[in-house]
PDB file of N, CA and C in Angstrom:
ATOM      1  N   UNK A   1      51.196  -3.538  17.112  1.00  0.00           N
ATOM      2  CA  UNK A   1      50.164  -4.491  17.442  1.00  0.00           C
ATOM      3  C   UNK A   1      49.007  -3.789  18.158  1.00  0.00           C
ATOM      4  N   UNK A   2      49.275  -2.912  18.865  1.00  0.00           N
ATOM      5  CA  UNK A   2      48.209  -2.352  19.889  1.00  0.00           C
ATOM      6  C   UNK A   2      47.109  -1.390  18.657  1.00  0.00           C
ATOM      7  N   UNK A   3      47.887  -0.674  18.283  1.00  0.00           N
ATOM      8  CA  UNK A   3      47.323   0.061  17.222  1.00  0.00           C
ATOM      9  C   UNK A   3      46.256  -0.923  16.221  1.00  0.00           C
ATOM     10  N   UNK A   4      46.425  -2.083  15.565  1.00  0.00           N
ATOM     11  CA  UNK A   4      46.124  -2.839  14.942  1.00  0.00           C
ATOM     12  C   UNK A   4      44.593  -3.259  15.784  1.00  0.00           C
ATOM     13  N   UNK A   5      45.020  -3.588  17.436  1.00  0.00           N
ATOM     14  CA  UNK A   5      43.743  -4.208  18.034  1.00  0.00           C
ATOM     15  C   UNK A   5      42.586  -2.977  18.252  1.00  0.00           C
ATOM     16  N   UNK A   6      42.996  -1.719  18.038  1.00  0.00           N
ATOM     17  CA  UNK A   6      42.364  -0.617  18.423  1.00  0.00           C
ATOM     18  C   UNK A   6      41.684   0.033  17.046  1.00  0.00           C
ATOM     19  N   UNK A   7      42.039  -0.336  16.160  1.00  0.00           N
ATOM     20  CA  UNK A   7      41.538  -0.100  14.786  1.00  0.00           C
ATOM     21  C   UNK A   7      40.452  -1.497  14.909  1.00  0.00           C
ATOM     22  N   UNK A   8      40.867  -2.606  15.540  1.00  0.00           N
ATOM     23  CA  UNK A   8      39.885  -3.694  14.946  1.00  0.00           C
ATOM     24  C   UNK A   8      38.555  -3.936  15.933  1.00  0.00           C
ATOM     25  N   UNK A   9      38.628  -2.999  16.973  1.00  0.00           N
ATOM     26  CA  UNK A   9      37.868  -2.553  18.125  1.00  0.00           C
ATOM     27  C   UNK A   9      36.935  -1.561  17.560  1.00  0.00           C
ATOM     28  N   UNK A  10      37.444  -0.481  16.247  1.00  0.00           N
ATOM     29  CA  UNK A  10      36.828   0.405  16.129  1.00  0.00           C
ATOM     30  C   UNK A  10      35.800  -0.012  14.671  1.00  0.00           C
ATOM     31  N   UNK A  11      36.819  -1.154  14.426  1.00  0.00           N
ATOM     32  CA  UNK A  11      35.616  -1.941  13.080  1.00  0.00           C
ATOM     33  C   UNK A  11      35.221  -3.030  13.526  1.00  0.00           C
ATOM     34  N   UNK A  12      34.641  -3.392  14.653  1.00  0.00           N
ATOM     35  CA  UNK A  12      34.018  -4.740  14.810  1.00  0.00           C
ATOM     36  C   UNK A  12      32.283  -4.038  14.622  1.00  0.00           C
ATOM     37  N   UNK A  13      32.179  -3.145  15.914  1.00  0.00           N
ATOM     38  CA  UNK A  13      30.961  -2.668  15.396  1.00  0.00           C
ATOM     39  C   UNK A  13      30.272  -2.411  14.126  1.00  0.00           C
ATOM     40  N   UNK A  14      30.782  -1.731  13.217  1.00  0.00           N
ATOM     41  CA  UNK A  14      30.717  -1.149  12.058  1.00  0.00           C
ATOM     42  C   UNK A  14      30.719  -2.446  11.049  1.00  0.00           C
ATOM     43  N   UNK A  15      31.116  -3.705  10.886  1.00  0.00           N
ATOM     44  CA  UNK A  15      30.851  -5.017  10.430  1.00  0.00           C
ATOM     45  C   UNK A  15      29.597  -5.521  10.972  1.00  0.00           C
ATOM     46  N   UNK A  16      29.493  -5.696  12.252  1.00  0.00           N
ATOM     47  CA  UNK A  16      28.161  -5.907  12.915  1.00  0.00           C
ATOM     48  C   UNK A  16      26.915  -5.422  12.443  1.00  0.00           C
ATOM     49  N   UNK A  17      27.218  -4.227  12.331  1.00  0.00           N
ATOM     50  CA  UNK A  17      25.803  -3.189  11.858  1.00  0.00           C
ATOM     51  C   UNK A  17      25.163  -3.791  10.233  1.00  0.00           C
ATOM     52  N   UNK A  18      26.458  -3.566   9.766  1.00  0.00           N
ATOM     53  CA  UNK A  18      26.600  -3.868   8.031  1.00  0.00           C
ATOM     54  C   UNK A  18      25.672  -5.320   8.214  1.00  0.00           C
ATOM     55  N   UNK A  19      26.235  -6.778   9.012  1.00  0.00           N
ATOM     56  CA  UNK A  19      25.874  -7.655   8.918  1.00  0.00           C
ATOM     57  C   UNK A  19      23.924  -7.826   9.536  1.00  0.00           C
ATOM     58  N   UNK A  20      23.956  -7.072  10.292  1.00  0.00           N
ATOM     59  CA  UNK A  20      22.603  -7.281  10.447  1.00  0.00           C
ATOM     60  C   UNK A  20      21.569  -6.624   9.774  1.00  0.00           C
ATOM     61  N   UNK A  21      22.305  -5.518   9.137  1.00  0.00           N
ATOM     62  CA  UNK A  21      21.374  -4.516   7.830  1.00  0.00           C
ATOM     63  C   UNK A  21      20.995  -5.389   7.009  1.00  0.00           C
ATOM     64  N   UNK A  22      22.150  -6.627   6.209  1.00  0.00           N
ATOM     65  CA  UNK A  22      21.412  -7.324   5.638  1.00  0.00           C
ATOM     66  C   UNK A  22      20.698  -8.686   5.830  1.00  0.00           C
ATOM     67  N   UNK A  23      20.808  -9.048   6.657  1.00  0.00           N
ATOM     68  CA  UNK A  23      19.826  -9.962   7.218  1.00  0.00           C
ATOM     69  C   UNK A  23      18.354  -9.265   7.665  1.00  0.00           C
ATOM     70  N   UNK A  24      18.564  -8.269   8.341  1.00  0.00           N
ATOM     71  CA  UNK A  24      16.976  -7.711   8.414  1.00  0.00           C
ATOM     72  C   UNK A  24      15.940  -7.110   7.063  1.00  0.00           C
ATOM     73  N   UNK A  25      16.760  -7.231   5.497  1.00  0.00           N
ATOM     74  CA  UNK A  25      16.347  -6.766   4.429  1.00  0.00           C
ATOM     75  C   UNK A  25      14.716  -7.503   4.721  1.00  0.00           C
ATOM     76  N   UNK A  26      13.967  -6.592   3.965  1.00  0.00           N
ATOM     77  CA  UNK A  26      12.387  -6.829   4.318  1.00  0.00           C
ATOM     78  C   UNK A  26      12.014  -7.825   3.209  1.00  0.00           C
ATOM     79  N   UNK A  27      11.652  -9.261   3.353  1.00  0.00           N
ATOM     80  CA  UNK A  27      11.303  -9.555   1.758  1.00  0.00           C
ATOM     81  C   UNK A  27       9.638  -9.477   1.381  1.00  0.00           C
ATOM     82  N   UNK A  28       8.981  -9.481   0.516  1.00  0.00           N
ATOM     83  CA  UNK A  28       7.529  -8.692  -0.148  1.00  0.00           C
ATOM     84  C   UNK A  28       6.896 -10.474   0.138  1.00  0.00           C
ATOM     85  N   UNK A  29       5.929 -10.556   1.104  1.00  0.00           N
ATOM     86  CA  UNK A  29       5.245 -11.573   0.690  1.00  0.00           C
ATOM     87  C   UNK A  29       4.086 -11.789   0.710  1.00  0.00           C
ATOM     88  N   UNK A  30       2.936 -12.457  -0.186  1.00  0.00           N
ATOM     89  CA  UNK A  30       1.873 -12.228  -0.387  1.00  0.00           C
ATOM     90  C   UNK A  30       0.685 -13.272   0.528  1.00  0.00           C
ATOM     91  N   UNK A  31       0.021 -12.743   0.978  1.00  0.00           N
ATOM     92  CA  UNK A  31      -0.709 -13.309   2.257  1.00  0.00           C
ATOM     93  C   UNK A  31      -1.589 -14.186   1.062  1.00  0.00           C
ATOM     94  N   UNK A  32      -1.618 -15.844   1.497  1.00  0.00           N
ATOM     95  CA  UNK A  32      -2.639 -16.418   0.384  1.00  0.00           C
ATOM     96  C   UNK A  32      -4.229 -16.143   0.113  1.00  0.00           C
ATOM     97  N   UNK A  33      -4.428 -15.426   1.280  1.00  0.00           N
ATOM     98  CA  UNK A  33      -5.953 -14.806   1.521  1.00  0.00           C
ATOM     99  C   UNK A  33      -6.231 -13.646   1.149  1.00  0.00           C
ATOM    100  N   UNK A  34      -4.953 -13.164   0.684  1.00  0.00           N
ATOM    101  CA  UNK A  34      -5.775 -11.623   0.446  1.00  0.00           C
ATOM    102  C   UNK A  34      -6.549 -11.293  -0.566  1.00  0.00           C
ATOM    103  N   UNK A  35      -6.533 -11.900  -1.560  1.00  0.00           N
ATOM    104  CA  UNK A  35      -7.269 -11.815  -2.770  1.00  0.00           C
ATOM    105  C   UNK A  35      -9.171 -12.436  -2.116  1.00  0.00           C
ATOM    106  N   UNK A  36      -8.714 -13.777  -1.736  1.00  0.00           N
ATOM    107  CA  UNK A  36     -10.200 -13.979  -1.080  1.00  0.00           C
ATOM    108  C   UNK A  36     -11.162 -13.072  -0.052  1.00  0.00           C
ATOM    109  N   UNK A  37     -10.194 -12.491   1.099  1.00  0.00           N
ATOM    110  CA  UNK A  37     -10.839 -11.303   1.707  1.00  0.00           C
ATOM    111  C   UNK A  37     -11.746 -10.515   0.986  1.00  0.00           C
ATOM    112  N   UNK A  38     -10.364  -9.899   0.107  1.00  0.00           N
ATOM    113  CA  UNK A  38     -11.183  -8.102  -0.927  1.00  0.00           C
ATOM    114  C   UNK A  38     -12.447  -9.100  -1.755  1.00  0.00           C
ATOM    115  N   UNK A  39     -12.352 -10.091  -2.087  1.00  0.00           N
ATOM    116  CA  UNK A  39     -13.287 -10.220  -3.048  1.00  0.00           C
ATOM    117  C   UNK A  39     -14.557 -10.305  -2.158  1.00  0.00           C
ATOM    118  N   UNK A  40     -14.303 -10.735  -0.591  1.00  0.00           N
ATOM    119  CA  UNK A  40     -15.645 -11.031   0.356  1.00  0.00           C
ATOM    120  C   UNK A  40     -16.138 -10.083   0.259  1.00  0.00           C
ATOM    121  N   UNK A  41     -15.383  -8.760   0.428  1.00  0.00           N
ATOM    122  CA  UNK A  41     -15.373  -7.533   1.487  1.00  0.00           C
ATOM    123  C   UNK A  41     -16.251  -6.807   0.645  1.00  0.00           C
ATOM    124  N   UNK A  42     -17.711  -6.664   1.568  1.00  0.00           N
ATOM    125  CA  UNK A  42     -18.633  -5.634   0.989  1.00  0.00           C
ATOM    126  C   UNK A  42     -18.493  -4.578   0.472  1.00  0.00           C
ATOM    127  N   UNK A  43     -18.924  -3.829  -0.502  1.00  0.00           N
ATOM    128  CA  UNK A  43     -18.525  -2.507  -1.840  1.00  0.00           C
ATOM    129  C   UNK A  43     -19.494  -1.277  -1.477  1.00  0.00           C
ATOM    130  N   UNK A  44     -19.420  -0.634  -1.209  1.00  0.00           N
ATOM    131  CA  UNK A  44     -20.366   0.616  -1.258  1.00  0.00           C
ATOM    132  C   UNK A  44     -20.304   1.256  -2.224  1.00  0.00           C
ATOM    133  N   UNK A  45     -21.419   1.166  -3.193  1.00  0.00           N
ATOM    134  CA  UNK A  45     -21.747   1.675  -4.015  1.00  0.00           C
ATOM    135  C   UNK A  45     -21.684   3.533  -3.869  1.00  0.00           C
ATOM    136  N   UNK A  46     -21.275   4.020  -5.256  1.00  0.00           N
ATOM    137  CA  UNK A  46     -21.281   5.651  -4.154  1.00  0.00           C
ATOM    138  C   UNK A  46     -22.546   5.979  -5.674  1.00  0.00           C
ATOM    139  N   UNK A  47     -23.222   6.767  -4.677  1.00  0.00           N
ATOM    140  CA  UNK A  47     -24.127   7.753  -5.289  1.00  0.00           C
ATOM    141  C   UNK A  47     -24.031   9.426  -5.038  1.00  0.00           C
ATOM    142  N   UNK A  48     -25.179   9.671  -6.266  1.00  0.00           N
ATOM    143  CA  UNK A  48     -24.828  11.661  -6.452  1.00  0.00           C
ATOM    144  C   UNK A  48     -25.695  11.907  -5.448  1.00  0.00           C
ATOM    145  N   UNK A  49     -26.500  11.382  -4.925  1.00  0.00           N
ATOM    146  CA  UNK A  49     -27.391  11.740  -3.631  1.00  0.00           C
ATOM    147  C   UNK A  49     -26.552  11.870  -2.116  1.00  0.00           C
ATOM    148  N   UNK A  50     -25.364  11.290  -2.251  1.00  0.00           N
ATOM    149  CA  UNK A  50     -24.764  10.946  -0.785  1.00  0.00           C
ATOM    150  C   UNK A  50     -24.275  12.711  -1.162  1.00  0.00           C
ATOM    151  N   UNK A  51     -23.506  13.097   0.198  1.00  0.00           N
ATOM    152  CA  UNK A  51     -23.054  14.782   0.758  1.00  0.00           C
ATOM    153  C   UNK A  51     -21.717  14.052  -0.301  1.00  0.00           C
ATOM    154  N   UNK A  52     -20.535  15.421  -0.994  1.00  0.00           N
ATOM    155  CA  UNK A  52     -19.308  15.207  -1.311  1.00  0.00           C
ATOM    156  C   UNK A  52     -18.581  14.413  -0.956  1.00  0.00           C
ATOM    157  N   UNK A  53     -18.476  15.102   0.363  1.00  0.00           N
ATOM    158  CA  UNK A  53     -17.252  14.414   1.553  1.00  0.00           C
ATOM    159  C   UNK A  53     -17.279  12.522   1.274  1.00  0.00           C
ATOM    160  N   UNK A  54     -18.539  12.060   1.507  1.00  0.00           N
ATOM    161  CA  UNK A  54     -18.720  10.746   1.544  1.00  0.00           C
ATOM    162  C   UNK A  54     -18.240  10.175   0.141  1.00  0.00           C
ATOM    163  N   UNK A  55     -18.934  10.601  -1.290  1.00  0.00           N
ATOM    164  CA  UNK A  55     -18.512  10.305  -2.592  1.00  0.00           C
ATOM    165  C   UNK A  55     -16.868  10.385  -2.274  1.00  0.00           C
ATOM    166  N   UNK A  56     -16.426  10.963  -1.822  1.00  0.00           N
ATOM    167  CA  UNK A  56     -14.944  11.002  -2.354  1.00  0.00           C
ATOM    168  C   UNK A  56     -14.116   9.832  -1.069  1.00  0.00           C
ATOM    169  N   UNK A  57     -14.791  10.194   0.080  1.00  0.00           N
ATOM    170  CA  UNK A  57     -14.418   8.683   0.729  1.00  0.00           C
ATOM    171  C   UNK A  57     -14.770   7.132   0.361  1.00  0.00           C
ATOM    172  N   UNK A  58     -15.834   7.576  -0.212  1.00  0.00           N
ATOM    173  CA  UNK A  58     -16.297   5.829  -0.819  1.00  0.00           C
ATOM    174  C   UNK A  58     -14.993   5.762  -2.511  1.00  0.00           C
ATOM    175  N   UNK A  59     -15.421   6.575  -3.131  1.00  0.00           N
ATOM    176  CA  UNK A  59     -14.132   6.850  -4.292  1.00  0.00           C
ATOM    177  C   UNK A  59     -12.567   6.353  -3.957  1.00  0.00           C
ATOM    178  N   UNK A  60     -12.451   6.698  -2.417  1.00  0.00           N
ATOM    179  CA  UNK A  60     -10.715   6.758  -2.752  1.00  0.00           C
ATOM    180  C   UNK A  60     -10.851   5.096  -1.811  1.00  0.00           C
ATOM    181  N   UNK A  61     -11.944   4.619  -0.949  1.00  0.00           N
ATOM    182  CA  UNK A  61     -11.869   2.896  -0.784  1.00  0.00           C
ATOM    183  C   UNK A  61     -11.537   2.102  -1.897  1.00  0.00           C
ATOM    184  N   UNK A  62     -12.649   2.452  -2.812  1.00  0.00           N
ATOM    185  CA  UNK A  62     -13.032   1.641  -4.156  1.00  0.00           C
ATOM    186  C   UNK A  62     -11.764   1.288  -4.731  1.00  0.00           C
ATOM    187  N   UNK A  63     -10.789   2.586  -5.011  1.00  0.00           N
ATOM    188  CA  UNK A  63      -9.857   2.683  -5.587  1.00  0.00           C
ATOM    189  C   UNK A  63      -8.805   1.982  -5.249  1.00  0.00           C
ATOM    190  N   UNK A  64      -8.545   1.829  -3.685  1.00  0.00           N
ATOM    191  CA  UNK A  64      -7.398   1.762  -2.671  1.00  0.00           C
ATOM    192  C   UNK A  64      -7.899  -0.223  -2.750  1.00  0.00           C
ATOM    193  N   UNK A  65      -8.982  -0.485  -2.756  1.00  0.00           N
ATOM    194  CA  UNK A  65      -8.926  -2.359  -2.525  1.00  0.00           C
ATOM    195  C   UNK A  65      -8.907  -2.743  -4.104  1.00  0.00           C
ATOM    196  N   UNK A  66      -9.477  -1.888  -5.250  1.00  0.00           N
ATOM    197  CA  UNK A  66      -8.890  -2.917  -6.992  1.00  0.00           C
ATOM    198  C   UNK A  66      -7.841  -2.680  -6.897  1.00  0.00           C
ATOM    199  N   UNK A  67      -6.706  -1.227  -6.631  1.00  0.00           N
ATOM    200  CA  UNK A  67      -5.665  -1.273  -7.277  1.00  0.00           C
ATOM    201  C   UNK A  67      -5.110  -2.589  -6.423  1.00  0.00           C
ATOM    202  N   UNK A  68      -5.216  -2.856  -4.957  1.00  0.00           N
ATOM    203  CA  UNK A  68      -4.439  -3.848  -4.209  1.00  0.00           C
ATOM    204  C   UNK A  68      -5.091  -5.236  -5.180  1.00  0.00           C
ATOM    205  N   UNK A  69      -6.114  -5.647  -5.175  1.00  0.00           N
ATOM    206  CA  UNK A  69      -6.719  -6.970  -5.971  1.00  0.00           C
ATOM    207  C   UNK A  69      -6.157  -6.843  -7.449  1.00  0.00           C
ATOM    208  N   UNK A  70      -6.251  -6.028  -8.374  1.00  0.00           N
ATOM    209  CA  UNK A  70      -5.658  -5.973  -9.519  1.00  0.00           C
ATOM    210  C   UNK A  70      -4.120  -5.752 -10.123  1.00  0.00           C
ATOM    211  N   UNK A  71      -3.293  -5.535  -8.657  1.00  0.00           N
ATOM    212  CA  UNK A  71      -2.163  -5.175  -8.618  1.00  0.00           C
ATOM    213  C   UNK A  71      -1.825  -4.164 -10.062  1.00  0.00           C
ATOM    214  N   UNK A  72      -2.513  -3.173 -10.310  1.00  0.00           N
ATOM    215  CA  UNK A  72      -2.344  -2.198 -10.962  1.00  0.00           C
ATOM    216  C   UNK A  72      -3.434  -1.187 -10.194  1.00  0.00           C
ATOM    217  N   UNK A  73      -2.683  -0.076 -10.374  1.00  0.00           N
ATOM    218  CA  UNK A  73      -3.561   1.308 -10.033  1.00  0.00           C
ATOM    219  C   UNK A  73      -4.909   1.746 -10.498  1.00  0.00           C
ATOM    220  N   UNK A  74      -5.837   1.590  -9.617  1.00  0.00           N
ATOM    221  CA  UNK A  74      -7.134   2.573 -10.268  1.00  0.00           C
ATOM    222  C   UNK A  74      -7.553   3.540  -9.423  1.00  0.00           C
ATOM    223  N   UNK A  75      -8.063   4.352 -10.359  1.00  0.00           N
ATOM    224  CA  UNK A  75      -8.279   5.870  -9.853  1.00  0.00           C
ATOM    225  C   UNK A  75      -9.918   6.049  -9.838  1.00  0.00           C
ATOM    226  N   UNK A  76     -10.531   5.751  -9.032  1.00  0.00           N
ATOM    227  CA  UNK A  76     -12.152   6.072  -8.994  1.00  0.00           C
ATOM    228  C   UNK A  76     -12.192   7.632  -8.514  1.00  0.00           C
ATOM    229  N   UNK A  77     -12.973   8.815  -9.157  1.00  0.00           N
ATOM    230  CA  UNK A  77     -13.586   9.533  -8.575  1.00  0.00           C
ATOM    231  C   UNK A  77     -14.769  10.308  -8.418  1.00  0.00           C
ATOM    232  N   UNK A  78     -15.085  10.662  -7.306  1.00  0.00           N
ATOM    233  CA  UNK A  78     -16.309  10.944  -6.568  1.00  0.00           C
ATOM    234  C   UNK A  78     -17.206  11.840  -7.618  1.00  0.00           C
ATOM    235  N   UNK A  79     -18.271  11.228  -8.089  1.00  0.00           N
ATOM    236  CA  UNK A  79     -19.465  11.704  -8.887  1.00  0.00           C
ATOM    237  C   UNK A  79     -19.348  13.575  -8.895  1.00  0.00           C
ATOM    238  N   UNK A  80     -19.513  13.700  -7.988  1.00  0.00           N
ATOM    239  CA  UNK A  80     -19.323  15.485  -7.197  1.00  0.00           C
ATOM    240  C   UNK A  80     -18.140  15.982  -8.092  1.00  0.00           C
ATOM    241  N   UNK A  81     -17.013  15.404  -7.997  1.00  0.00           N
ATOM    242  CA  UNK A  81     -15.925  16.340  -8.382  1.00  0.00           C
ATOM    243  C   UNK A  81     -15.354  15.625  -9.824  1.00  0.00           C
ATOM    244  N   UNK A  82     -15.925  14.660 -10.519  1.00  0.00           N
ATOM    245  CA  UNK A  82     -15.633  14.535 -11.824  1.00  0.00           C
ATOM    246  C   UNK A  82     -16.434  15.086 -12.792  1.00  0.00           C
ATOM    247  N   UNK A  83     -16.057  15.404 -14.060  1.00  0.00           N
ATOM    248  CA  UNK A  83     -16.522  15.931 -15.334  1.00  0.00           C
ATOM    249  C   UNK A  83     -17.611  14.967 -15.802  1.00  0.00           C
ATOM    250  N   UNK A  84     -19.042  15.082 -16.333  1.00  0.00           N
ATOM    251  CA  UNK A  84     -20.071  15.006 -16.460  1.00  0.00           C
ATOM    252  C   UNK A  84     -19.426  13.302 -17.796  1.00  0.00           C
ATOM    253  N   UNK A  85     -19.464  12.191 -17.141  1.00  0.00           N
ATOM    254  CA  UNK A  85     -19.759  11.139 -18.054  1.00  0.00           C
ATOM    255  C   UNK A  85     -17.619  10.543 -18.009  1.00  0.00           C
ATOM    256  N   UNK A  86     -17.536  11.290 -16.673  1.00  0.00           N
ATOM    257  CA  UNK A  86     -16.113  10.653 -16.863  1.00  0.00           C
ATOM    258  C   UNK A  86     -16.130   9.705 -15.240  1.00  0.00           C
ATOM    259  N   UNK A  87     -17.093   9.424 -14.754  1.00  0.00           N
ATOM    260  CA  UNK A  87     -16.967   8.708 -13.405  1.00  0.00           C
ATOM    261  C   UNK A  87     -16.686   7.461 -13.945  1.00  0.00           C
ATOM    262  N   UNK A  88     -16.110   6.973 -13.238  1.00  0.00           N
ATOM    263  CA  UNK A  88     -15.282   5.159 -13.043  1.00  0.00           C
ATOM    264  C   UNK A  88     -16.539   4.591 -11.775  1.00  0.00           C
ATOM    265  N   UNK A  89     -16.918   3.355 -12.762  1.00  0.00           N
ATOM    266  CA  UNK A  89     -17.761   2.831 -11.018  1.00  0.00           C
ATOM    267  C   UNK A  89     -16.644   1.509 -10.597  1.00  0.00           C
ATOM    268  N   UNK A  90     -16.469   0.713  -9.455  1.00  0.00           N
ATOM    269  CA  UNK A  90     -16.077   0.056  -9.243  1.00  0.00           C
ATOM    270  C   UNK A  90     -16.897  -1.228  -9.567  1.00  0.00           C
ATOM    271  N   UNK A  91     -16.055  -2.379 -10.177  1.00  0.00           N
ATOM    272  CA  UNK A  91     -16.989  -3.239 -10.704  1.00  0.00           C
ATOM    273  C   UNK A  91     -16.868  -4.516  -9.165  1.00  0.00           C
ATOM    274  N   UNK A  92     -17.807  -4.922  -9.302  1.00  0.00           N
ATOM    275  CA  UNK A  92     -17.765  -6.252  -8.023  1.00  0.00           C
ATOM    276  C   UNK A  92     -17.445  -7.195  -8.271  1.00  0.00           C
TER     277      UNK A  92
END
């Protein structure tokens, strides 16, 4: 018997853990505004006149709020470092 309570001492924790692992599972939920936000949210246009650095920061915004609004991936990049007639503009 003693043995029995000392094994069930050494799995109470170890049930515990298990049980709250799945209750804390994360579930995915979609804020009803977020689509209305990105669509508010002002666009910066990128131009070949702005320095690199900036084209490729305005590039990887552009990219980072359609793929979230379109729930598919887009890849905008910066005028500077794409091939002559392969730039993506972001549409509004």
């Amino acid at each position: 018997m003693r043995k029995l309570q000392t094994w069930a001492r050494r799995l109470l924790p170890s049930l515990a853990l298990l049980f709250l692992a799945g209750c804390g599972q994360q579930t995915s939920t979609q804020l009803p505004a977020t689509t209305k936000v990105l669509d508010e949210l002002p666009r910066v246009q990128n131009s070949t006149k702005a320095p690199c650095w900036l084209q490729e920061q305005i590039a990887a915004q552009n990219s980072y709020v359609d793929t979230i609004r379109e729930k598919q991936e887009k890849v905008y990049r910066a005028p500077c470092k794409a091939e002559p007639g392969k730039v993506a503009e972001a549409k509004r």
